[in-house]
Protein backbone atom coordinates (compact mmCIF):
# COMPACT_ATOMS: atom_id res chain seq x y z
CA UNK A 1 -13.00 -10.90 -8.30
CA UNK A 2 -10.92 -12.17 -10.63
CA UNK A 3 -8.82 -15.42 -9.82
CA UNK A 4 -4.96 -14.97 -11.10
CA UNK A 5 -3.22 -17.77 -10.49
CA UNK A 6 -0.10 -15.98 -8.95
CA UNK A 7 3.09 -17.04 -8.69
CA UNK A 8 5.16 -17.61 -5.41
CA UNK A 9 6.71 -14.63 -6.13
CA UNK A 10 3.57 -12.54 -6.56
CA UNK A 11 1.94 -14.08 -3.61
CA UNK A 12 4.58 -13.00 -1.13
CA UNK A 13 4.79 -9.59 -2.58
CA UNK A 14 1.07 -9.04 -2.45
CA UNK A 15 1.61 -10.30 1.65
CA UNK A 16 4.20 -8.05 1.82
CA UNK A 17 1.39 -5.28 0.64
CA UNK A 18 -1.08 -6.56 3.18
CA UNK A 19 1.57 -6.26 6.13
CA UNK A 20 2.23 -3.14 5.39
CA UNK A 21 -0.89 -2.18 4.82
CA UNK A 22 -2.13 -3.13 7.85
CA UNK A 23 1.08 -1.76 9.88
CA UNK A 24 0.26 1.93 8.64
CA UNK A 25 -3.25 1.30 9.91
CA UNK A 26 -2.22 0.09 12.81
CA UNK A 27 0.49 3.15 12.91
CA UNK A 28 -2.82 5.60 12.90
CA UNK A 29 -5.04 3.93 15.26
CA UNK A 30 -6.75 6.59 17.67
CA UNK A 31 -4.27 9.18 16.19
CA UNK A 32 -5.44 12.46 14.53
CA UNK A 33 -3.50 14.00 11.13
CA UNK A 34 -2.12 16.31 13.78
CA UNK A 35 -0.46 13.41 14.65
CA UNK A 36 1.23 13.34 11.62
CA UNK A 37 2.97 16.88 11.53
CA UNK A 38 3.83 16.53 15.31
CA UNK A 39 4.72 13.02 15.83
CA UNK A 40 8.62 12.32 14.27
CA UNK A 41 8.13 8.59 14.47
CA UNK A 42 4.46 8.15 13.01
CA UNK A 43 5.27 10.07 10.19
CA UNK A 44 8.47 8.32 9.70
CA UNK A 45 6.52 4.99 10.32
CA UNK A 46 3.36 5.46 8.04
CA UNK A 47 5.89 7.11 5.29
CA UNK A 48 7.93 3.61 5.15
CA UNK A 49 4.79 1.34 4.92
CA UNK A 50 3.78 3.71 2.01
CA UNK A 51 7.62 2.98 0.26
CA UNK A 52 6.99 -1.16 1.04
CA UNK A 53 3.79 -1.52 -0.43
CA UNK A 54 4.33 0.34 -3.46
CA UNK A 55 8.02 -1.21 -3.88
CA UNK A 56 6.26 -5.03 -3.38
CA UNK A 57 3.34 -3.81 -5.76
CA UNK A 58 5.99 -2.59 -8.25
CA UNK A 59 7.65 -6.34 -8.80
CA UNK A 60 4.02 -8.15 -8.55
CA UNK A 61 4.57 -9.57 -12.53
CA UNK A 62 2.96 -7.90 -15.24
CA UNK A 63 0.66 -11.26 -15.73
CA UNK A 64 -1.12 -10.50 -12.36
CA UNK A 65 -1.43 -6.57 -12.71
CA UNK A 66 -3.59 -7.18 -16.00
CA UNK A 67 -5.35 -10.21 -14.53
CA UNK A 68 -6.41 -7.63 -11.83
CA UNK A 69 -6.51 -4.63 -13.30
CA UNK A 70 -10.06 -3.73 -12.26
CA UNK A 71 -9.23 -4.63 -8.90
CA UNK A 72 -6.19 -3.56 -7.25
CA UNK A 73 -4.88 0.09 -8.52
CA UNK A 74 -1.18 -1.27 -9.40
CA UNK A 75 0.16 1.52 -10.93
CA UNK A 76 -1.50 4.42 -8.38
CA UNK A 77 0.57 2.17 -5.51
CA UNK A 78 3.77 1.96 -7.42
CA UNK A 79 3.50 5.70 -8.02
CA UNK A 80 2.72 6.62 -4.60
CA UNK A 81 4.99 4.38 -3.49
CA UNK A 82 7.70 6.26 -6.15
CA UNK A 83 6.45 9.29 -4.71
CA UNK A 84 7.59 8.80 -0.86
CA UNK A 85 10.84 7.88 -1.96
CA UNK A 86 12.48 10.02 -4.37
CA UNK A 87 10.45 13.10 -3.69
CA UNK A 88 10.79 12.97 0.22
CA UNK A 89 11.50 16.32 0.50
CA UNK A 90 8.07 16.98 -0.85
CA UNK A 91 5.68 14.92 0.45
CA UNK A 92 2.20 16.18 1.13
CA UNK A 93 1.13 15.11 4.66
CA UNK A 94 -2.73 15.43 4.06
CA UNK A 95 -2.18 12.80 1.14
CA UNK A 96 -0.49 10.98 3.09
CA UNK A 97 -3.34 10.32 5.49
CA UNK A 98 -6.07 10.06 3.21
CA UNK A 99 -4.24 7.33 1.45
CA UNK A 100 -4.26 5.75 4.47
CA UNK A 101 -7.57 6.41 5.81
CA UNK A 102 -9.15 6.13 2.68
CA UNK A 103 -7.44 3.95 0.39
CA UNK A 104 -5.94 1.50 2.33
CA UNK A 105 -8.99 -0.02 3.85
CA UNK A 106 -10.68 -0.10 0.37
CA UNK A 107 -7.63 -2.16 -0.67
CA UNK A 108 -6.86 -4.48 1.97
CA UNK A 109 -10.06 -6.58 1.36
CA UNK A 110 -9.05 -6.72 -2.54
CA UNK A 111 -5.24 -8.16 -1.49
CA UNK A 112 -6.77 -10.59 0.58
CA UNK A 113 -9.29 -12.01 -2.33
CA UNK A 114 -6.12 -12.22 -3.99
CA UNK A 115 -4.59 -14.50 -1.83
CA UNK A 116 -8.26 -16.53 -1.18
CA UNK A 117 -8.89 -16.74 -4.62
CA UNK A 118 -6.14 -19.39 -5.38
């Protein structure tokens, strides 16, 4: 992995990725995506981690998302995170849980070797 040397700034923005991360898995624990269209609250819940990790992704500096550009997806989170907020109206629920079953724990382990790697 590669080893940034990240700012103070970019090192609590990528913990503010990895606490959100981790809330939205934590949000889905031993829940189905039925959940999701029937539960106010979860959706509500998983929907707002999406909007904090890709704001805190979108003001890690530019330095750091080309240092680990083969790493972490920076601009997929930003846009995903874009997508939550301004198209709300329109947000796809199955996407919504297959970021978080499927992306999220693929990306935790990279935000963490961010943070180890310094």
């Amino acid at each position: 992995m590669p080893n940034p040397s990240l700012s103070p700034d970019d090192r609590i923005r990528v913990e503010h990725m990895i606490q959100a991360a981790e809330a939205a898995l934590r949000f889905v624990s031993g829940r189905t995506r039925a959940d999701l269209d029937d539960a106010e609250m979860l959706s509500f819940a998983v929907v707002r981690a999406l909007e904090i990790l890709g704001e805190a992704a979108s003001k890690v500096t530019a330095a750091t998302c080309r240092a680990t550009a083969g790493v972490v997806p920076w601009q997929l989170i930003v846009s995903m995170g874009n997508r939550v907020v301004h198209a709300y109206f329109d947000i796809e629920p199955d996407i919504v849980w297959k970021t978080v079953f499927d992306e999220l724990p693929a990306l935790l382990p990279k935000l963490r070797g961010l943070l180890s790697s310094v």
